[in-house]
N, C-alpha and C. Protein backbone atom coordinates (compact mmCIF):
# COMPACT_ATOMS: atom_id res chain seq x y z
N UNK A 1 42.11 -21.93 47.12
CA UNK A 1 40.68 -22.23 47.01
C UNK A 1 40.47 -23.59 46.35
N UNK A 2 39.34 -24.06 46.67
CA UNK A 2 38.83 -25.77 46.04
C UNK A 2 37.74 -24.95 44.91
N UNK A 3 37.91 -26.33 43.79
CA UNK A 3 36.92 -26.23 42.74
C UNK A 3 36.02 -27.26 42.76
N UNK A 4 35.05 -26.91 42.87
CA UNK A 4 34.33 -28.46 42.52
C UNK A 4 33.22 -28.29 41.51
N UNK A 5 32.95 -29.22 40.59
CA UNK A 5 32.16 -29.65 39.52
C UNK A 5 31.11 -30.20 39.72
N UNK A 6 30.00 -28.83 39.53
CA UNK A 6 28.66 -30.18 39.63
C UNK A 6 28.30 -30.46 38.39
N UNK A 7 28.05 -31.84 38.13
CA UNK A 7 27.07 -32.44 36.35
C UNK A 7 26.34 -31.35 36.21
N UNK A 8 25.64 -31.65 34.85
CA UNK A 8 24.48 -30.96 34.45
C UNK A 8 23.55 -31.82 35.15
N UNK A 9 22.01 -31.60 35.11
CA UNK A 9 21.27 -31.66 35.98
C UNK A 9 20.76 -33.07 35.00
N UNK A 10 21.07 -33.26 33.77
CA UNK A 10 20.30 -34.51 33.03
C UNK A 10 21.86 -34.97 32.71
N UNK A 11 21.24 -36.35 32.36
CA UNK A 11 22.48 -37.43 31.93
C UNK A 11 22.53 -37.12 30.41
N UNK A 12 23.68 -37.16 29.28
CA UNK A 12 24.15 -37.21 27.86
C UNK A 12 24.91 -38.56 27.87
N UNK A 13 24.91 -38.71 26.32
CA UNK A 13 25.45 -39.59 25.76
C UNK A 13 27.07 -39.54 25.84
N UNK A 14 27.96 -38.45 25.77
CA UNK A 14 29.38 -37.96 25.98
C UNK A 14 29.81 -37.99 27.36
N UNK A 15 29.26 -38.06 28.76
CA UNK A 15 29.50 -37.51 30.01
C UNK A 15 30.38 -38.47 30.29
N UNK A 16 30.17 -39.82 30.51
CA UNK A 16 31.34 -40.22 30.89
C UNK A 16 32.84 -40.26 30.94
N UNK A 17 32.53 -39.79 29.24
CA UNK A 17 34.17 -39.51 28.89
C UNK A 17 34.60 -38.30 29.56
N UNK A 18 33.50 -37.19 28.91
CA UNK A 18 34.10 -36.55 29.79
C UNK A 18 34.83 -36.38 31.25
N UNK A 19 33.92 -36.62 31.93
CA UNK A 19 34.03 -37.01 33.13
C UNK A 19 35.47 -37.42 33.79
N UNK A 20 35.52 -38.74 32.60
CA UNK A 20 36.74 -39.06 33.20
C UNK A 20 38.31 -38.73 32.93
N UNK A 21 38.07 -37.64 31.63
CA UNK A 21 39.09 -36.77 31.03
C UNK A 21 39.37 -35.46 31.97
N UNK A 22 37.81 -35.31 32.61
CA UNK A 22 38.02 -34.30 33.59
C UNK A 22 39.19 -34.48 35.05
N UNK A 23 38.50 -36.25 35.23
CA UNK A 23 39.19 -36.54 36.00
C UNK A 23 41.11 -36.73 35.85
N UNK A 24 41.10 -37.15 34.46
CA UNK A 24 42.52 -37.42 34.09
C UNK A 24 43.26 -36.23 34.05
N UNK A 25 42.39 -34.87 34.01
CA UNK A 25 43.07 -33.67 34.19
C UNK A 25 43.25 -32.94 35.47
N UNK A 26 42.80 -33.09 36.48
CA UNK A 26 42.97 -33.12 38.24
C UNK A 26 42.35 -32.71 38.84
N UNK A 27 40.76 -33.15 37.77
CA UNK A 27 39.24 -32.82 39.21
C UNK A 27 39.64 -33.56 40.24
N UNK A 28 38.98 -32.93 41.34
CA UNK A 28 39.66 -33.11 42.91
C UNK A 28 38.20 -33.86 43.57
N UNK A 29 36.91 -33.21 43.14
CA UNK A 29 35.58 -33.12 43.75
C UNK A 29 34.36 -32.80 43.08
N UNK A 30 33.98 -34.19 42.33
CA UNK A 30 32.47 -33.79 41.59
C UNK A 30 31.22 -34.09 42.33
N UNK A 31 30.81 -33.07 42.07
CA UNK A 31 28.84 -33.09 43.26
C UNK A 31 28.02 -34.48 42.02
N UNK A 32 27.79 -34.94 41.72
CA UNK A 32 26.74 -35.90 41.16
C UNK A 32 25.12 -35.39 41.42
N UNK A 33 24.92 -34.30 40.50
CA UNK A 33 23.62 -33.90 40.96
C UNK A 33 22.26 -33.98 39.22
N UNK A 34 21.39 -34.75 39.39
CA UNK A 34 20.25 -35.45 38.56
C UNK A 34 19.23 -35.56 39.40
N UNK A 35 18.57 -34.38 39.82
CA UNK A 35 17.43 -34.06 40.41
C UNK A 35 16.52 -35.29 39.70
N UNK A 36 15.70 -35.33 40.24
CA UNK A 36 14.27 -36.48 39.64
C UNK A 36 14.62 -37.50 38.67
N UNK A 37 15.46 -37.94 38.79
CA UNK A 37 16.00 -38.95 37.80
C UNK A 37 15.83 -40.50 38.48
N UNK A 38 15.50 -41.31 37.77
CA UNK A 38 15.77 -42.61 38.01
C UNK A 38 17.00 -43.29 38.70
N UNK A 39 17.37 -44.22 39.88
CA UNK A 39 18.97 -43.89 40.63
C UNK A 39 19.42 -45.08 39.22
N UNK A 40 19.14 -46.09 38.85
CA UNK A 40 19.48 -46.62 37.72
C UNK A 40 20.35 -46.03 36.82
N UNK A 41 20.20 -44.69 35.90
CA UNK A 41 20.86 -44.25 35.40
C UNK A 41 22.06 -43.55 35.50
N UNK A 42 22.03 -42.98 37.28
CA UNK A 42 23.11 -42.60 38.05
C UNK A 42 24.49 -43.90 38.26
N UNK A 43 23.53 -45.07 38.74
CA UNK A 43 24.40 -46.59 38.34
C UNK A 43 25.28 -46.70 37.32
N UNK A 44 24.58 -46.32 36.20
CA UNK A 44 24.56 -47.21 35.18
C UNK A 44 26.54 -45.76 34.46
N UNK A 45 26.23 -44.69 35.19
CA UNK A 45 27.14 -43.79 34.82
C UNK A 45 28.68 -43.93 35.70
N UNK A 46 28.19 -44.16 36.98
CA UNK A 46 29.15 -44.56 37.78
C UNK A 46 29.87 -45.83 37.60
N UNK A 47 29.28 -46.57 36.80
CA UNK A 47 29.99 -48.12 36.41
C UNK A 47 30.68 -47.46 35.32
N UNK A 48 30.55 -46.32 34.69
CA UNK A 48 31.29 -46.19 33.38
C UNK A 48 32.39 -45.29 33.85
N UNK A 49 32.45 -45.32 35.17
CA UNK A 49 33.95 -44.53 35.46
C UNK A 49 34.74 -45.38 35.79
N UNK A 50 36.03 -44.99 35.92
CA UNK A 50 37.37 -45.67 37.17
C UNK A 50 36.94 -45.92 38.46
N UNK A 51 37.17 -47.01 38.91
CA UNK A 51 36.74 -47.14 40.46
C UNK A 51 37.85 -46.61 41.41
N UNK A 52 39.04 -45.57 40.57
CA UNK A 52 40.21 -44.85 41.26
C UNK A 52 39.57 -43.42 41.58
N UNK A 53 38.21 -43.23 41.00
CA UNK A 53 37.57 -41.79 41.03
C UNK A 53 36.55 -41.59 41.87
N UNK A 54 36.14 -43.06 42.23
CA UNK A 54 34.81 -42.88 43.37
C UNK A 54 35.08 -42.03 44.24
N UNK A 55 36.29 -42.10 44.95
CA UNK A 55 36.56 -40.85 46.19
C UNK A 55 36.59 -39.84 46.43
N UNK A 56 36.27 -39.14 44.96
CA UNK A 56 36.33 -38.37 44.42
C UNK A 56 35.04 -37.47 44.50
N UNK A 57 33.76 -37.90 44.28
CA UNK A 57 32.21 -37.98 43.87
C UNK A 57 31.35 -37.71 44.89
N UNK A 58 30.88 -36.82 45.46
CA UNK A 58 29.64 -36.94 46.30
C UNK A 58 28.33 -36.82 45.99
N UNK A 59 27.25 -37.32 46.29
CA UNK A 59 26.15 -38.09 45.24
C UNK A 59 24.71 -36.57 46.32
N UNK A 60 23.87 -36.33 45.31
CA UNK A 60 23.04 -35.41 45.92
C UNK A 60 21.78 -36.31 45.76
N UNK A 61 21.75 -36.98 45.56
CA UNK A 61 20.38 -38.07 45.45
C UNK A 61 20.51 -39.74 45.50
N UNK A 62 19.46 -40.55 46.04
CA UNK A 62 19.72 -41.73 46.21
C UNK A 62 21.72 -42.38 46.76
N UNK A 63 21.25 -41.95 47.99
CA UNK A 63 22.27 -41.92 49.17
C UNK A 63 22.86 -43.43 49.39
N UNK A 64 22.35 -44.37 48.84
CA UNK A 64 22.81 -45.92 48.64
C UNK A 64 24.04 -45.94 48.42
N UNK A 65 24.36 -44.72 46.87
CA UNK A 65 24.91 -44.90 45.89
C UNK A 65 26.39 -44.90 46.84
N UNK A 66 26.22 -44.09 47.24
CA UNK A 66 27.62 -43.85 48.48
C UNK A 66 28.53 -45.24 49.23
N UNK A 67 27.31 -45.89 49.99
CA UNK A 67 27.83 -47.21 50.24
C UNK A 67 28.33 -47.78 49.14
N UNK A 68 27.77 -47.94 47.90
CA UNK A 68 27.25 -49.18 47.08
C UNK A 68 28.81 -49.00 46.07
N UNK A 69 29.16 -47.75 46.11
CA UNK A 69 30.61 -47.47 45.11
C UNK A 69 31.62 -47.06 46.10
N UNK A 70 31.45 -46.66 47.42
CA UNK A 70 32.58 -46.16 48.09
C UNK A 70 32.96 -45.01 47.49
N UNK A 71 31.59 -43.98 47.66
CA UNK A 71 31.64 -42.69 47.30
C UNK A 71 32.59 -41.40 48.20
N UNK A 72 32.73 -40.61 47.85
CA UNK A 72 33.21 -39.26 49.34
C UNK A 72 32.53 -39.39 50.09
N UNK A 73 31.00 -39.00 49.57
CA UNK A 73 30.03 -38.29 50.62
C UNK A 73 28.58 -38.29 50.27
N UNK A 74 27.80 -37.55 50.74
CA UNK A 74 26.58 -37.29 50.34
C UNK A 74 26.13 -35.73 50.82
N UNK A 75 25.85 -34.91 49.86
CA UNK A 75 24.89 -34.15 49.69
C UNK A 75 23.41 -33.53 50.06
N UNK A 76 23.08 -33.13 51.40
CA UNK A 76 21.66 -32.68 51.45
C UNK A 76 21.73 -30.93 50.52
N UNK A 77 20.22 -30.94 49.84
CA UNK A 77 19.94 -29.98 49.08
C UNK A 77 19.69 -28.72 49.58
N UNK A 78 19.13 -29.04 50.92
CA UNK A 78 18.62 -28.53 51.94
C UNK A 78 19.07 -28.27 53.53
N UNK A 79 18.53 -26.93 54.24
CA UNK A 79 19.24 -27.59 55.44
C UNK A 79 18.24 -28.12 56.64
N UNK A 80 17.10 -28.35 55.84
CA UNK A 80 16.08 -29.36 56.68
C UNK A 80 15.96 -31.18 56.32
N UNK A 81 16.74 -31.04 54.97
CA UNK A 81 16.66 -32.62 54.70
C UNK A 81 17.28 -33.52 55.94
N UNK A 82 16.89 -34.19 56.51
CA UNK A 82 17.61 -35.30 57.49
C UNK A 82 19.09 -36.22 57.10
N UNK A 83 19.29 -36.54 57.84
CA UNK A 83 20.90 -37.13 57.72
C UNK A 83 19.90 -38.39 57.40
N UNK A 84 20.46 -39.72 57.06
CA UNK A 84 19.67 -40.80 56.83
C UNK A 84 20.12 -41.51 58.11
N UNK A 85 19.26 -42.53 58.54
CA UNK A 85 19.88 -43.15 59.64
C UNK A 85 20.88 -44.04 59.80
N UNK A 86 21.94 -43.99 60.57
CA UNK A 86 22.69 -44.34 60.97
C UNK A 86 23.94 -43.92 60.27
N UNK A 87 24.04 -43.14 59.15
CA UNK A 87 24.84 -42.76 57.99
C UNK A 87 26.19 -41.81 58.86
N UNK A 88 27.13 -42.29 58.49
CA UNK A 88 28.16 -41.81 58.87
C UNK A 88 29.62 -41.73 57.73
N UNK A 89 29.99 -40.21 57.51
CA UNK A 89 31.03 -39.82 56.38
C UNK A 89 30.69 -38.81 56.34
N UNK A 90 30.93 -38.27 55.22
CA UNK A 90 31.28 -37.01 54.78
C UNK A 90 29.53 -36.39 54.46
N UNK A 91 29.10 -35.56 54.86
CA UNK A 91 27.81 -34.44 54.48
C UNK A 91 28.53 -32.89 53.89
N UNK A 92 28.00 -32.93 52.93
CA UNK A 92 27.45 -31.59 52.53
C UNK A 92 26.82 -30.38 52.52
N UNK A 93 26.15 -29.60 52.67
CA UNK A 93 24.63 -28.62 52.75
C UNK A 93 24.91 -27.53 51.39
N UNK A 94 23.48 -27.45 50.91
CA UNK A 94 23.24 -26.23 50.28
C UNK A 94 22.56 -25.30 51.34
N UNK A 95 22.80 -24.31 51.68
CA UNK A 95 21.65 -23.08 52.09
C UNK A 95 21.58 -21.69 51.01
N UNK A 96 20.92 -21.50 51.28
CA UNK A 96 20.08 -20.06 50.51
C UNK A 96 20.40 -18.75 51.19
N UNK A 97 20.85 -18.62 52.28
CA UNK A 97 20.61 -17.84 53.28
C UNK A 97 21.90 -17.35 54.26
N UNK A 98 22.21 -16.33 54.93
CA UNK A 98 23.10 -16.29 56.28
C UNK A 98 22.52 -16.80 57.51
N UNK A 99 21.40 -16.97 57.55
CA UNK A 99 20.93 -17.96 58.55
C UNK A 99 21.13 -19.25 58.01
N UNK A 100 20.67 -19.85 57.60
CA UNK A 100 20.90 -21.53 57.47
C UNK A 100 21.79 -21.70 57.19
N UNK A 101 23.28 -21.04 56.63
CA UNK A 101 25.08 -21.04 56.73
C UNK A 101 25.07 -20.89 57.74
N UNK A 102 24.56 -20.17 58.92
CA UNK A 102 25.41 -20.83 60.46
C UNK A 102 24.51 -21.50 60.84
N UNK A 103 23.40 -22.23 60.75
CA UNK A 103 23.14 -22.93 61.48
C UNK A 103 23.77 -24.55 61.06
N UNK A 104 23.62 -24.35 59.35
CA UNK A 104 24.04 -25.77 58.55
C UNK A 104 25.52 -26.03 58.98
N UNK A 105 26.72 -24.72 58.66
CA UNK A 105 28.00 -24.76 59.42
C UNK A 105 28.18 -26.07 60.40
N UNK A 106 27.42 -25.71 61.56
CA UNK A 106 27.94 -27.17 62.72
C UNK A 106 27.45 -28.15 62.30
N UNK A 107 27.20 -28.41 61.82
CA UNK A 107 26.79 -30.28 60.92
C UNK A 107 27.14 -30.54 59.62
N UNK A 108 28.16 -29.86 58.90
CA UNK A 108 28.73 -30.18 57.75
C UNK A 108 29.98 -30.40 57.42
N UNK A 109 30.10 -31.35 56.48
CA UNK A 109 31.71 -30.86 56.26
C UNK A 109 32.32 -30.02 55.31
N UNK A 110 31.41 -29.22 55.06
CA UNK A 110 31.73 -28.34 53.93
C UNK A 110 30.06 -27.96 53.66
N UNK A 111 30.12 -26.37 53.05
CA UNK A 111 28.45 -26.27 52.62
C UNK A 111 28.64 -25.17 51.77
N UNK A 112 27.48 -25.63 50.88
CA UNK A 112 27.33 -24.61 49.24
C UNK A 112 26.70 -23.15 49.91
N UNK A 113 27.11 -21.86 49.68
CA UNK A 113 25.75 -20.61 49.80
C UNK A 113 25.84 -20.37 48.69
N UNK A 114 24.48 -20.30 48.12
CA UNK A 114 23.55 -20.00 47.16
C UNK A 114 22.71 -18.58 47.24
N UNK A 115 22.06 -18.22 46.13
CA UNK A 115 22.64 -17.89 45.12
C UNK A 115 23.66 -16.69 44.95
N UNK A 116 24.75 -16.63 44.58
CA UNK A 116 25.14 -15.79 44.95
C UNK A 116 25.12 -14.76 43.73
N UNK A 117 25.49 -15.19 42.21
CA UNK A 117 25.20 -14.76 41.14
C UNK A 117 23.98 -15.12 40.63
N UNK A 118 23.40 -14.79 39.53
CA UNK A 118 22.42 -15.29 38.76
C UNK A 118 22.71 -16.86 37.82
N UNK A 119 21.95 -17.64 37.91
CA UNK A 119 23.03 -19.04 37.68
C UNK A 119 23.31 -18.91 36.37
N UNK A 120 24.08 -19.65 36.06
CA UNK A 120 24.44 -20.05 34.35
C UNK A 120 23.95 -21.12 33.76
N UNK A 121 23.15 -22.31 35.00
CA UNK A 121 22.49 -23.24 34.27
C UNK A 121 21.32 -23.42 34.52
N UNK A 122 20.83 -22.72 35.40
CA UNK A 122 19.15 -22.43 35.48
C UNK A 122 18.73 -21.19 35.87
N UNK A 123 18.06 -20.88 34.49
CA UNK A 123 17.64 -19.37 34.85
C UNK A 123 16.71 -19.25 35.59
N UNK A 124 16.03 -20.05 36.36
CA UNK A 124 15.09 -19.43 37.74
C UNK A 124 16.20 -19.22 38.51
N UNK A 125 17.45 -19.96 38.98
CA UNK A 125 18.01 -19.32 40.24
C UNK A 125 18.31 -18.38 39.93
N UNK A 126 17.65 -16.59 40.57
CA UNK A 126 18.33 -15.74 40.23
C UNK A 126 19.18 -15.12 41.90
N UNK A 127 19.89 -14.35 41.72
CA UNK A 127 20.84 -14.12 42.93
C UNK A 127 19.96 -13.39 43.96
N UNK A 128 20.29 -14.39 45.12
CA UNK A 128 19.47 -13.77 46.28
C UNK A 128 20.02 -13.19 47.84
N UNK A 129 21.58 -12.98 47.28
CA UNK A 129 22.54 -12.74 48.27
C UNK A 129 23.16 -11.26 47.88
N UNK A 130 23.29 -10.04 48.73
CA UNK A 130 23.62 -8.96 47.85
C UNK A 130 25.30 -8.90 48.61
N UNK A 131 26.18 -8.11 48.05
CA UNK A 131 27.64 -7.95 48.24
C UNK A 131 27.96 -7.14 49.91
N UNK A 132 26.98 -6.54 50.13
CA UNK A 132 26.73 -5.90 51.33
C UNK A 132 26.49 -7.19 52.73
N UNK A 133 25.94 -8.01 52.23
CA UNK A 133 25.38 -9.20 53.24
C UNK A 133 26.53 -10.09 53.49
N UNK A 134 27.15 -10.63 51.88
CA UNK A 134 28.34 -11.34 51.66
C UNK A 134 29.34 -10.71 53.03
N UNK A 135 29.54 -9.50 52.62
CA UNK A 135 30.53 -8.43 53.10
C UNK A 135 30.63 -8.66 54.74
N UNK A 136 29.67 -8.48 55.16
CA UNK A 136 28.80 -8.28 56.77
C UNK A 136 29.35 -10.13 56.89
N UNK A 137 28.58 -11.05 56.07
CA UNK A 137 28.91 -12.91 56.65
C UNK A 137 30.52 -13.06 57.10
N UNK A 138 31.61 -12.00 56.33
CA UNK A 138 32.70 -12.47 56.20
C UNK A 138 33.39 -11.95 56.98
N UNK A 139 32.92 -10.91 57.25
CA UNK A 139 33.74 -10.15 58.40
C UNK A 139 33.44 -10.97 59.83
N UNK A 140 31.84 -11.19 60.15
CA UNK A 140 31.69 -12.13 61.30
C UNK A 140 32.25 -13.67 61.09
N UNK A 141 32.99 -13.91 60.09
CA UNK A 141 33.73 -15.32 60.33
C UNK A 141 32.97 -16.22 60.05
N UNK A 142 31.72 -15.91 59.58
CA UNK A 142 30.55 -17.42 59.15
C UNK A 142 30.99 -17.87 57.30
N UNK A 143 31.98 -17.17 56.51
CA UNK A 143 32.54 -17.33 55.44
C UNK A 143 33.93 -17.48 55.44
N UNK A 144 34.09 -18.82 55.78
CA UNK A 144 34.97 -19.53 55.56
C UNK A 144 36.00 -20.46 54.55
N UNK A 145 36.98 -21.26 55.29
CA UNK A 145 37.59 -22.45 53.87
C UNK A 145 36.23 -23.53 53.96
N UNK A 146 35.62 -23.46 54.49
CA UNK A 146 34.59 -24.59 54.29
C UNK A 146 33.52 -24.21 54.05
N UNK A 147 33.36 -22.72 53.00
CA UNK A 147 32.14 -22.65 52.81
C UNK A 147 32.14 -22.12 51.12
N UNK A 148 31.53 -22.51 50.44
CA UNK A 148 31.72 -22.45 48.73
C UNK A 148 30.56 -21.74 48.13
N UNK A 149 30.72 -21.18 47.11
CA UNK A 149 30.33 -19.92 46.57
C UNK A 149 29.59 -20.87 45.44
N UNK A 150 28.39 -20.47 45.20
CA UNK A 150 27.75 -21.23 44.09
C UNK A 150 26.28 -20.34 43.70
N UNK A 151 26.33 -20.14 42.17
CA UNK A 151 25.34 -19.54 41.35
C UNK A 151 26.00 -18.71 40.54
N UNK A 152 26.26 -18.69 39.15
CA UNK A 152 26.89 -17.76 38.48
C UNK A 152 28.50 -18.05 38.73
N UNK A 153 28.99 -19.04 39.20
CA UNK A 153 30.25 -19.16 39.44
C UNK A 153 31.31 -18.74 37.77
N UNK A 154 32.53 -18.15 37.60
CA UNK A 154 32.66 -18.05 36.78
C UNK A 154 34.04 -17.67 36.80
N UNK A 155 35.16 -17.46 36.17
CA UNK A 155 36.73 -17.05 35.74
C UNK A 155 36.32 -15.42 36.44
N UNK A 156 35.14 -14.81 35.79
CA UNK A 156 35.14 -13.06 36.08
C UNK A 156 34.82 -12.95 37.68
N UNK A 157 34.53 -14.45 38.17
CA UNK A 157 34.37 -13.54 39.59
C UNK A 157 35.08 -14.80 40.79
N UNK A 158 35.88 -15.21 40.63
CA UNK A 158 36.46 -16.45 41.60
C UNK A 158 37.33 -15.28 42.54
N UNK A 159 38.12 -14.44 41.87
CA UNK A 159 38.68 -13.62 42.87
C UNK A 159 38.05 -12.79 44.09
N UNK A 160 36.98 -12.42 43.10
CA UNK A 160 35.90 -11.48 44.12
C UNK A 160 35.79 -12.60 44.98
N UNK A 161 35.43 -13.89 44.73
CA UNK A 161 34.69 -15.09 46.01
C UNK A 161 36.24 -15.59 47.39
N UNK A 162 37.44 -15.15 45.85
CA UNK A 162 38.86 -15.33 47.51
C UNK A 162 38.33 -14.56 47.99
N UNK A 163 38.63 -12.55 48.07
CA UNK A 163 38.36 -11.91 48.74
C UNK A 163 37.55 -11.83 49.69
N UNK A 164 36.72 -12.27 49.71
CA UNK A 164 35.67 -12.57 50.57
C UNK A 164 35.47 -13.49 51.44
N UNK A 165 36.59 -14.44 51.28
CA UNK A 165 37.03 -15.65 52.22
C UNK A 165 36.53 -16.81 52.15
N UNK A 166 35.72 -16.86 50.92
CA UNK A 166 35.17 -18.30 50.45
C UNK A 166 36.37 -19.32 50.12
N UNK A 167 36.16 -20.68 50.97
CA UNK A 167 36.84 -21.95 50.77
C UNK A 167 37.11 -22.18 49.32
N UNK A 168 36.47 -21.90 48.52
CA UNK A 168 36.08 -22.44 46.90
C UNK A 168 34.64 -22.38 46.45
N UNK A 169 34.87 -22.35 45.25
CA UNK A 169 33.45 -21.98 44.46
C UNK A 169 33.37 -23.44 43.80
N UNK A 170 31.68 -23.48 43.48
CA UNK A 170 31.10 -24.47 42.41
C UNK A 170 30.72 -24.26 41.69
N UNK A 171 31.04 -24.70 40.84
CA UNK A 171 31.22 -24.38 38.93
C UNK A 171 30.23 -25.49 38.26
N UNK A 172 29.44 -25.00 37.58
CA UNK A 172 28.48 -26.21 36.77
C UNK A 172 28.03 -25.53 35.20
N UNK A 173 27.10 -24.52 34.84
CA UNK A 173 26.83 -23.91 33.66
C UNK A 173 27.95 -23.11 32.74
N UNK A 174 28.92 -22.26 33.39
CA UNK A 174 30.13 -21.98 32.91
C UNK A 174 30.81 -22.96 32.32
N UNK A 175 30.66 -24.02 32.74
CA UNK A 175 31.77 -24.81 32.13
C UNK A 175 30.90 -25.85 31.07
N UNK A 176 29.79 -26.54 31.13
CA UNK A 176 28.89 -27.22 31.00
C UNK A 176 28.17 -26.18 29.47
N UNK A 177 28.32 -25.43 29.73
CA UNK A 177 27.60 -24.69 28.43
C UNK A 177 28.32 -24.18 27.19
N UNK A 178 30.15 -24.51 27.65
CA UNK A 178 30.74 -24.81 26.47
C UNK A 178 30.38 -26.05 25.83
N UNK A 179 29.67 -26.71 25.88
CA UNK A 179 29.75 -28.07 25.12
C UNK A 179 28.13 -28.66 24.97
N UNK A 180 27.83 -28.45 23.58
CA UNK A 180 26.30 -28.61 22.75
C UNK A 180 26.13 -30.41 23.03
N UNK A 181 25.89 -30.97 23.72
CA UNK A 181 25.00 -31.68 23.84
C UNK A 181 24.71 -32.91 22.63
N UNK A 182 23.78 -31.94 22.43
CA UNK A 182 23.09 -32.50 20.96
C UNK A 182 24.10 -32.33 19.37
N UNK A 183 24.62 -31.67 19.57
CA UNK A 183 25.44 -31.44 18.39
C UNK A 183 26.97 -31.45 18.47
N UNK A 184 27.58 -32.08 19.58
CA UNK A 184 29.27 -31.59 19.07
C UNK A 184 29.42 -33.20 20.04
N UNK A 185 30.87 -33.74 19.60
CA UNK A 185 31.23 -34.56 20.23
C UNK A 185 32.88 -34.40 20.59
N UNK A 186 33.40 -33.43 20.62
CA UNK A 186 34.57 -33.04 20.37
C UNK A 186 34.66 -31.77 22.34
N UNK A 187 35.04 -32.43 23.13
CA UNK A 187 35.27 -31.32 23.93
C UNK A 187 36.24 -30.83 24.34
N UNK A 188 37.11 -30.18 23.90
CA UNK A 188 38.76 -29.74 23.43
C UNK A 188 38.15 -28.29 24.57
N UNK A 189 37.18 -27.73 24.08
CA UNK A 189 36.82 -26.32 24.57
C UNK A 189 36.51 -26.63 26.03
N UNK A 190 35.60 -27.86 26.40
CA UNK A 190 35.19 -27.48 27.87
C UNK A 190 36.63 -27.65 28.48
N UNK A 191 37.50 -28.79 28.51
CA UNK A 191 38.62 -29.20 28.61
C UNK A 191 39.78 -28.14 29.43
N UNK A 192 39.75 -27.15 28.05
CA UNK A 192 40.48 -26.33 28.20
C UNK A 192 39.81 -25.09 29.14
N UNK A 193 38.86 -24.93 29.43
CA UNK A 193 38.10 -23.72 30.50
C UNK A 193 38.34 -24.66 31.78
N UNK A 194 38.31 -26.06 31.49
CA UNK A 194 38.61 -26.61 33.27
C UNK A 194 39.82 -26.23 33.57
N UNK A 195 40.83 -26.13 32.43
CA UNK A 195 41.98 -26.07 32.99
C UNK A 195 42.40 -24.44 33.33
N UNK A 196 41.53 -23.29 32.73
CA UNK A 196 41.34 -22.23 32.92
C UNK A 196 40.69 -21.41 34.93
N UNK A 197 40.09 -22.48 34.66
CA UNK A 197 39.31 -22.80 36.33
C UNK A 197 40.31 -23.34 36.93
N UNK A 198 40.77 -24.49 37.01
CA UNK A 198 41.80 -24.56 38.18
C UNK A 198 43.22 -23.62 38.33
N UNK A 199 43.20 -22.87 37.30
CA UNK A 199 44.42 -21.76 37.38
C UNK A 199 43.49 -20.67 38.61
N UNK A 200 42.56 -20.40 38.15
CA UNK A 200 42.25 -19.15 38.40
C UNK A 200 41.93 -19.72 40.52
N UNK A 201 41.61 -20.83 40.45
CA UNK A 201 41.56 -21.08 42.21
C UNK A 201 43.14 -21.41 42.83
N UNK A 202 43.67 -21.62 42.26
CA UNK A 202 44.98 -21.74 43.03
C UNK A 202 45.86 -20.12 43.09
């Protein structure tokens, strides 16, 4: 199975390092996701990495950024957002649904289904997929290596998401909520749960 890392949804003062400690430890694939944010500050974070990690990164907002660093890919949130024109590489999809997973399927190179748990970093997403539906997607072959498990992602349930024939899960509040923000500058703990996470997908 693949792991991939999405940011927290706001920028901190610590992320870069992190980031790139994450990277020095053998993140494979970070989502870059800062809903309503200024693309400036997304800039201003991506200059504070390795330019050995861009390939790494696929950007869910302000789609420039892709050209402009020689990103992976880009990210729609949606599976009505438009491709941009003329844009050619790597796409993404989130869907919500077993309908918009096969329809998003033929135009992606990979796509998030949501929600599948109750999230860990925003408590409005609550889970809107039941184990019965999962069950039914996987047996008809629409849950695939190219399709990733996201909401509530966590160590207690990555196995349940092999079984089920998910490509890999996305991990963001589990891991992201070991580490205070405002108060700690020391991330020994998130560190060590990444490295807890990539045991548990291989």
């Amino acid at each position: 199975m693949k792991l991939i890392i999405m940011t927290k949804a706001t920028f901190f003062v610590e992320e870069d390092k992190i980031l790139t400690s994450l990277f020095e430890e053998g993140m494979e694939n970070l989502h870059l996701y800062k809903p309503e944010s200024e693309p400036i500050y997304s800039e201003r974070l991506l200059t504070l990495l390795s330019e050995d990690y861009y390939k790494k990164i696929t950007v869910h907002d302000h789609f420039y950024l892709r050209e402009e660093f020689g990103l992976k890919g880009i990210h729609l949130n949606n599976p009505i957002t438009e491709i941009p024109y003329g844009y050619k590489g790597n796409i993404s999809r989130t869907c919500h649904s077993i309908d918009e997973l096969r329809e998003s399927k033929k135009k992606s190179s990979y796509v998030f289904l949501k929600t599948i748990f109750d999230s860990k970093s925003n408590p409005n997403d609550k889970q809107t997929l039941t184990t019965e539906e999962l069950k039914e997607a996987s047996k008809k072959g629409l849950i695939d290596k190219n399709v990733y498990a996201m909401g509530g992602m966590c160590l207690d349930n990555i196995r349940q998401m092999r079984d089920l024939g998910f490509g890999g899960v996305v991990v963001c509040g589990d891991l992201w909520n070991r580490f205070n923000i405002h108060q700690e500058q020391d991330f020994k703990e998130l560190i060590a749960h990444f490295h807890k996470l990539q045991k548990a997908v291989n």
